[in-house]
C-alpha atoms as a PDB file:
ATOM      1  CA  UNK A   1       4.990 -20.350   5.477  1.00  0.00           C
ATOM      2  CA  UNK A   2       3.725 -23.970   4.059  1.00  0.00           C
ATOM      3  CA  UNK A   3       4.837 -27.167   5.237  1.00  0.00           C
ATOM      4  CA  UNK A   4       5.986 -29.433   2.454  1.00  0.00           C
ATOM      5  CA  UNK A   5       3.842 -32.253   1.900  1.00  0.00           C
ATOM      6  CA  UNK A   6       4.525 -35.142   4.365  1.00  0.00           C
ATOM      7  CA  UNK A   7       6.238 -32.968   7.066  1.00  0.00           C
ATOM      8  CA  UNK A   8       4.370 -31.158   9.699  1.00  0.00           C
ATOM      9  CA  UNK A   9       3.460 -27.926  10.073  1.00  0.00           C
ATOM     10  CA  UNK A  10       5.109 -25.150  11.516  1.00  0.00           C
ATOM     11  CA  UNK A  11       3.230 -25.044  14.615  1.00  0.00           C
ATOM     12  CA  UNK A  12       4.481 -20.880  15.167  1.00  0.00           C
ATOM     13  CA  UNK A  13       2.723 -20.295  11.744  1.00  0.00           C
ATOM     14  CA  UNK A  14      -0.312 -18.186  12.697  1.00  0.00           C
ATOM     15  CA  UNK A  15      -3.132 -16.679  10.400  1.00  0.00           C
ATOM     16  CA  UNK A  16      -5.680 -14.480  10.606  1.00  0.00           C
ATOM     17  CA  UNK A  17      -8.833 -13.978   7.642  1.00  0.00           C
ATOM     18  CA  UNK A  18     -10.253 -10.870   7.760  1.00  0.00           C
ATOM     19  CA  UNK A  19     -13.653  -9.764   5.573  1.00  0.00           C
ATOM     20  CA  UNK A  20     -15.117  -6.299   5.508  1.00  0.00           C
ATOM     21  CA  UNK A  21     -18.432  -5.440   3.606  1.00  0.00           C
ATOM     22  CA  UNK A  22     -20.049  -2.423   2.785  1.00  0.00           C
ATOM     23  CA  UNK A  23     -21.916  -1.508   5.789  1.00  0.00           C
ATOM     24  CA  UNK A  24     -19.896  -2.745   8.312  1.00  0.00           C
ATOM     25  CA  UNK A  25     -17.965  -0.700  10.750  1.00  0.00           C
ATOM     26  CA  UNK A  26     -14.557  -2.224  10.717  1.00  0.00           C
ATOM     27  CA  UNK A  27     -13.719  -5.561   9.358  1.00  0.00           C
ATOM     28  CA  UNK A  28     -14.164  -8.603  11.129  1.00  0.00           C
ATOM     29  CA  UNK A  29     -11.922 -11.790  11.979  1.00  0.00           C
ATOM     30  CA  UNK A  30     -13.560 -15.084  10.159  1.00  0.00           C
ATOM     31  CA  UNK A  31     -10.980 -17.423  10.437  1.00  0.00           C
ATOM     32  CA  UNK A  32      -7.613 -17.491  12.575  1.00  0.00           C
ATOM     33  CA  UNK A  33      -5.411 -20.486  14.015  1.00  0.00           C
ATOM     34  CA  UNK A  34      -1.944 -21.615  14.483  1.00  0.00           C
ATOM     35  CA  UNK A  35      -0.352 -24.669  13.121  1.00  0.00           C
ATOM     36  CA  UNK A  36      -1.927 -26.776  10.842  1.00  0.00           C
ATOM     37  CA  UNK A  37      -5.264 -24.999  11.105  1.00  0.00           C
ATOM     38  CA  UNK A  38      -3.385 -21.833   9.677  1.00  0.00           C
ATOM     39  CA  UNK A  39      -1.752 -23.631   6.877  1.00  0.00           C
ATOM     40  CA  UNK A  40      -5.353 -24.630   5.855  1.00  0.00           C
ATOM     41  CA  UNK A  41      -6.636 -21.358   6.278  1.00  0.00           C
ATOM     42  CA  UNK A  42      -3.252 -19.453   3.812  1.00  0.00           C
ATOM     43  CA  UNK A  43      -4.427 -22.676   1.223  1.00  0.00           C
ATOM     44  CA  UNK A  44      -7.789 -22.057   1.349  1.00  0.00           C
ATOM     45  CA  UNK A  45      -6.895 -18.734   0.539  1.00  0.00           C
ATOM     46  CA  UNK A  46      -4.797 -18.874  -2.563  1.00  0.00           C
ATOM     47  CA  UNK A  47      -6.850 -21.530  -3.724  1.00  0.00           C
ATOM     48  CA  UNK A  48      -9.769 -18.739  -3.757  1.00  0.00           C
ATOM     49  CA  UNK A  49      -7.188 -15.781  -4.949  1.00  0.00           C
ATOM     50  CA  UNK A  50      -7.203 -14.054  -1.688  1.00  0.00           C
ATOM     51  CA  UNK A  51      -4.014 -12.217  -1.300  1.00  0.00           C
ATOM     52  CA  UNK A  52      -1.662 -13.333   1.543  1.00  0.00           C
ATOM     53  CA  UNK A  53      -0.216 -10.386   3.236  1.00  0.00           C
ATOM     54  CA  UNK A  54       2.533 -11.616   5.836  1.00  0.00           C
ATOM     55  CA  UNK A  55       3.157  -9.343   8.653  1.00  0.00           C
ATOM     56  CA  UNK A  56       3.853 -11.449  12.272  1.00  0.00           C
ATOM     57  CA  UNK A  57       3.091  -8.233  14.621  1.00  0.00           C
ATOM     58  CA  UNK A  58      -0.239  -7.267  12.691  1.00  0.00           C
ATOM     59  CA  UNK A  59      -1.491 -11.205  12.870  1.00  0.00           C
ATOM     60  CA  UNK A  60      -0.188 -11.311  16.462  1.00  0.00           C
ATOM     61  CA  UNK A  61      -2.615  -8.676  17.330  1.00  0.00           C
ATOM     62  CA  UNK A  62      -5.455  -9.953  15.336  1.00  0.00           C
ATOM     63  CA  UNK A  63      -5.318 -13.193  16.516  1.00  0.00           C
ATOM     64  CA  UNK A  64      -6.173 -11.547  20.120  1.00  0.00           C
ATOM     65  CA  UNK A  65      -9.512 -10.924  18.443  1.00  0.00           C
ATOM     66  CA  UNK A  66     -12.572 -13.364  19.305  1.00  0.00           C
ATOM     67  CA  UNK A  67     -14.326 -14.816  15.877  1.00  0.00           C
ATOM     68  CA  UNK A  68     -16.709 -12.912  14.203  1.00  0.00           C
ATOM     69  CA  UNK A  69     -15.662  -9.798  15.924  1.00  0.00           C
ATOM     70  CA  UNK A  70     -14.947  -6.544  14.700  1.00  0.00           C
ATOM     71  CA  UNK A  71     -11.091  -5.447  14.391  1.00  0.00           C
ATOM     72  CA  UNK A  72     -10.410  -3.062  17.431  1.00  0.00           C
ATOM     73  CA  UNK A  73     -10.255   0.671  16.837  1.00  0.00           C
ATOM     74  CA  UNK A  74      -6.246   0.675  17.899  1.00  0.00           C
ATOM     75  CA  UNK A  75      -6.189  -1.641  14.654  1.00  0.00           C
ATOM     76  CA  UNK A  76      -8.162   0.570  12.179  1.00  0.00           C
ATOM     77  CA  UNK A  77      -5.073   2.541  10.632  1.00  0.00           C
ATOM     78  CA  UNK A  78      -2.804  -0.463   9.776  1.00  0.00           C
ATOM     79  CA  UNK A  79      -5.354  -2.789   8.377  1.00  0.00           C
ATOM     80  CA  UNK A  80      -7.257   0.243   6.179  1.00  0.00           C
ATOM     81  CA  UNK A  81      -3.695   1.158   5.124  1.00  0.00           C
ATOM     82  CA  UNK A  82      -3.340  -2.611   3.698  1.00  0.00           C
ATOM     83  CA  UNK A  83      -6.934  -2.072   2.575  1.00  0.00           C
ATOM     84  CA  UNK A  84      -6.148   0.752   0.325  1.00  0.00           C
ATOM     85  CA  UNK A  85      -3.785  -0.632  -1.019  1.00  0.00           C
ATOM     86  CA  UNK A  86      -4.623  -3.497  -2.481  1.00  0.00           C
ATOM     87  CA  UNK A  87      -7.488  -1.747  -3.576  1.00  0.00           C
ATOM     88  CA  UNK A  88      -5.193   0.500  -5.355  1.00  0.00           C
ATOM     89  CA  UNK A  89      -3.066  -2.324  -6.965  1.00  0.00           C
ATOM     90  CA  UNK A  90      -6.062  -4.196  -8.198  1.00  0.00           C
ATOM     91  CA  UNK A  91      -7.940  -0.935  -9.719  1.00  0.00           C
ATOM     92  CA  UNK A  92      -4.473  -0.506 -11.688  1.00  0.00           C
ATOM     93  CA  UNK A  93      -5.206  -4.338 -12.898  1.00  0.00           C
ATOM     94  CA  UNK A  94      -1.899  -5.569 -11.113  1.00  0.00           C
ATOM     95  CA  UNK A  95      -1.711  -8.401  -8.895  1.00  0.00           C
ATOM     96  CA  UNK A  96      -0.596  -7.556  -5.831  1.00  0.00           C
ATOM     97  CA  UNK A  97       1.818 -10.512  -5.885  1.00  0.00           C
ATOM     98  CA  UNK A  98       3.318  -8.718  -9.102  1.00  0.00           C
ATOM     99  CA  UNK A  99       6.845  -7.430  -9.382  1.00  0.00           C
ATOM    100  CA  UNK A 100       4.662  -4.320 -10.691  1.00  0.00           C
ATOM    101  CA  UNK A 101       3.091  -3.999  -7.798  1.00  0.00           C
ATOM    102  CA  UNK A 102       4.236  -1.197  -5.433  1.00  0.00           C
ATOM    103  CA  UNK A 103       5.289  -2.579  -1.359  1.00  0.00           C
ATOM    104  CA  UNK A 104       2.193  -3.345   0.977  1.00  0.00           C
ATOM    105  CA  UNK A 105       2.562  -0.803   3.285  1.00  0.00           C
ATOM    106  CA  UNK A 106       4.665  -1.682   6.729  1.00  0.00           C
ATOM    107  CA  UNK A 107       6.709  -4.526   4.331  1.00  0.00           C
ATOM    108  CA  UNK A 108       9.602  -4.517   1.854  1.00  0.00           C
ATOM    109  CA  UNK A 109      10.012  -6.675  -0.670  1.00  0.00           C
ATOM    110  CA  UNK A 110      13.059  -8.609  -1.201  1.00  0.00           C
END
């Protein structure tokens, strides 16, 4: 999904940063853009060991969602699935980017 250094970015690239707390009802979007504004926002990411999950039709619909909103309810089931299970992989002391590491759900890897 990066653009190598010195070309541009892939201006279909699209992300989408979630963050859920404890006491919130459903996570909400902090961060989204397309282009080079999603490039920064994957870096940023890695660069803080957030795990990248790619999945076009689940960003598509969160990228619908206005900042610092809550995920809609038609959402809940596919991101708490992705929830669970990376906080499954990372209670087993795997990284999710592991060959150890059992399939996000909704993706298989190659």
């Amino acid at each position: 999904m990066s653009a190598l250094p010195g070309q541009p970015a892939d201006k279909s690239t699209l992300a989408v940063a979630l963050k859920y707390a404890p006491g919130d009802l459903a996570p909400r979007v902090i961060a989204k853009g397309r282009g080079l504004i999603a490039e920064e926002i994957i870096a940023r990411a890695k660069e803080h060991g957030v795990y990248v999950h790619e999945s076009p039709e689940l960003v598509t619909l969160l990228s619908q969602v206005d900042l610092d909103a809550h995920i809609p309810p038609a959402l809940y089931v596919a991101v708490a699935e992705l929830l669970a299970w990376l906080y499954q992989v990372e209670q087993k002391g795997i990284s999710p980017l592991s060959p150890l590491a059992p399939p996000p759900p909704g993706s298989a890897r190659p």
